[in-house]
Protein backbone atom coordinates (compact mmCIF):
# COMPACT_ATOMS: atom_id res chain seq x y z
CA UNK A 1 59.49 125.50 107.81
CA UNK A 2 62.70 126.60 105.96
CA UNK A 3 63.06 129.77 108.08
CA UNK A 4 66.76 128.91 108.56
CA UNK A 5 67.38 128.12 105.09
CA UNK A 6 66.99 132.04 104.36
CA UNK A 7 70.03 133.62 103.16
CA UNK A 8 69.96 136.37 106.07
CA UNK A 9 69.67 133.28 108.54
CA UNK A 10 72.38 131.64 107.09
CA UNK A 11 74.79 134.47 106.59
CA UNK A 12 73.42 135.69 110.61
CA UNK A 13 74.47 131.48 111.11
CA UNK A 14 77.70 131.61 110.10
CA UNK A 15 78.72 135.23 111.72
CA UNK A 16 77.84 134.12 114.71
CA UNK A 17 80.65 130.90 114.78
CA UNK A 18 83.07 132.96 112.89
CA UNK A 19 82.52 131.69 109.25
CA UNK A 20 82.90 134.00 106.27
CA UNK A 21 78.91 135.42 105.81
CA UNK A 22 78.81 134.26 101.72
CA UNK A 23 76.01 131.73 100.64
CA UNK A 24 77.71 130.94 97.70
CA UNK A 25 79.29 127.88 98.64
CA UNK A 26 76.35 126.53 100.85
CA UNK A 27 74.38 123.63 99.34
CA UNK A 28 71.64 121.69 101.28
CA UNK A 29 70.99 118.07 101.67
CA UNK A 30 69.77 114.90 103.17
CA UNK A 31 72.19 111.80 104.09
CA UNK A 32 71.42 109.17 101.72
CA UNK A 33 72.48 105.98 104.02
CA UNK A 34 71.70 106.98 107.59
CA UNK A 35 72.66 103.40 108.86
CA UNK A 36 76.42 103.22 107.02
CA UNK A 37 77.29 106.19 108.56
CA UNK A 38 77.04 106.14 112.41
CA UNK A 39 80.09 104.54 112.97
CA UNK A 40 83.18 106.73 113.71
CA UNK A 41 84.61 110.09 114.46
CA UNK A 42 82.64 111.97 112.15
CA UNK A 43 79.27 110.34 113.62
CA UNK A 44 77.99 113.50 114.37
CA UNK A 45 77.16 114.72 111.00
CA UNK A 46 74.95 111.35 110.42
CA UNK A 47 72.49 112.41 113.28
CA UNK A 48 71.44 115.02 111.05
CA UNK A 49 69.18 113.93 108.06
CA UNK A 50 69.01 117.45 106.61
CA UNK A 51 72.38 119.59 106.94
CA UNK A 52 73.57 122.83 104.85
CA UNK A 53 77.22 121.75 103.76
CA UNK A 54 79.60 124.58 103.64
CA UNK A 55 82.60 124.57 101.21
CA UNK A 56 85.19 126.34 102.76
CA UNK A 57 88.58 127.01 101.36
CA UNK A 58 90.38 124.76 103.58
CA UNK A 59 87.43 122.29 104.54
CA UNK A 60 83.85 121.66 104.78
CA UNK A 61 81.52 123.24 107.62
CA UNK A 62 78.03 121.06 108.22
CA UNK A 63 74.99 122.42 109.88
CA UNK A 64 73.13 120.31 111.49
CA UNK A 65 69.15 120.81 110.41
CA UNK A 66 66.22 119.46 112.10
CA UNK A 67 63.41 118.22 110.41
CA UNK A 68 61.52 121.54 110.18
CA UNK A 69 65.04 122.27 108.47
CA UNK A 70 66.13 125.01 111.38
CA UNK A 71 69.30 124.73 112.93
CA UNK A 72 70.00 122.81 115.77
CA UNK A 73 73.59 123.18 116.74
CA UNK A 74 74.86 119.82 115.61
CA UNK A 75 77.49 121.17 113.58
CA UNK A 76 80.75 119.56 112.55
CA UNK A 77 83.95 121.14 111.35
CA UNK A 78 85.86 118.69 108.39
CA UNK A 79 89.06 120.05 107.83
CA UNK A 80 91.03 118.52 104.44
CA UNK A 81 87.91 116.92 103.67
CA UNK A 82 87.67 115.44 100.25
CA UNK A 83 84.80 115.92 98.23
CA UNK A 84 82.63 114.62 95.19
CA UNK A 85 79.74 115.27 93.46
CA UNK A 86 78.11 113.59 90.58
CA UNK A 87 74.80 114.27 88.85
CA UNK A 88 71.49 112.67 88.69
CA UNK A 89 68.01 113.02 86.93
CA UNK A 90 66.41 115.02 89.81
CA UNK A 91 69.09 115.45 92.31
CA UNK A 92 73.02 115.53 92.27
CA UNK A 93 74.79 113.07 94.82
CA UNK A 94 77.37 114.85 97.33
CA UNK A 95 79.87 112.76 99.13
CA UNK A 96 82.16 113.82 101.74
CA UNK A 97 85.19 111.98 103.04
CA UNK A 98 87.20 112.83 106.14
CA UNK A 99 88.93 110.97 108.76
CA UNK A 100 88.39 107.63 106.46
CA UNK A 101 84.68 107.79 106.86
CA UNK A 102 82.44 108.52 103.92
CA UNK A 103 78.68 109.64 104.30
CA UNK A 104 77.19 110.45 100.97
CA UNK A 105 74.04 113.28 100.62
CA UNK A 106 70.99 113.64 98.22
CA UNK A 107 71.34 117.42 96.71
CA UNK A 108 68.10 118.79 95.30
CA UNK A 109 68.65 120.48 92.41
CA UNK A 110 65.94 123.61 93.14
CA UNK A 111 64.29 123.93 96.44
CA UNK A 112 60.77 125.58 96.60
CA UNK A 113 61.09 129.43 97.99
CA UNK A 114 64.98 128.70 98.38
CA UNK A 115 66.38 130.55 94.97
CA UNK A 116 70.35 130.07 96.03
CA UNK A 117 70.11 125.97 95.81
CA UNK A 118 70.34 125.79 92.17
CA UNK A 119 73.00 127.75 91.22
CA UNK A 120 75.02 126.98 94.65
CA UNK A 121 73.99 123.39 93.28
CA UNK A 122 75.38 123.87 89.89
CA UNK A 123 78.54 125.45 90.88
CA UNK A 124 79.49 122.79 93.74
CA UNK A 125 79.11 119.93 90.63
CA UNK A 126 80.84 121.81 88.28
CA UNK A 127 83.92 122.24 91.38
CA UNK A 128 83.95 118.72 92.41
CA UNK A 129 82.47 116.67 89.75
């Protein structure tokens, strides 16, 4: 479990479809409202429960995890997409907005054996908060 959420993986990940290999703008979470969000162009990224989300300079990237948290290919590309993050107790709240759809994500603040969540956590609020 969490093999893919190493920072190797990720950086091999991202090589491999052409993204820039940092992990500094790479949070993971879980979609918050599975059933709001399977309407629309963007439906893809609701099929996954667990995605990385990628912050790009001129979009977001999503990676599609399963539940074991590998990936699975489901990836989709969200150019101009808006974002915003707000903060909770336990976990900050992501949301993502592109095409007029919204699908909003659970962020963990600290993951167990995954030591780049929290400050790629921290950062991402502190950007789009």
């Amino acid at each position: 479990m969490y093999r893919d959420l190493k920072e190797g993986r990720i950086k091999e990940y991202k090589k491999a479809i052409g993204l820039p290999t940092t992990i500094d703008n790479v949070i993971y979470g879980q979609i918050q409202h599975l059933a709001s969000a399977l309407v629309g162009p963007i439906a893809t990224i609701a099929t996954n429960k667990n995605v990385l989300v990628d912050f790009e300079d001129d979009g977001v990237f999503i990676f599609g995890l399963n539940v074991a948290c590998n990936f699975n290919g489901k990836n989709v590309w969200a150019p101009g997409a808006k974002i915003e993050m707000s903060s909770g107790m336990l976990n900050d709240s992501l949301v993502v907005e592109a095409n007029g759809e919204r699908i909003k994500y659970t962020v963990s603040k600290r993951l167990l054996g995954i030591p780049w969540q929290k400050e790629n956590a921290k950062a991402a609020l502190a950007k789009f908060s």
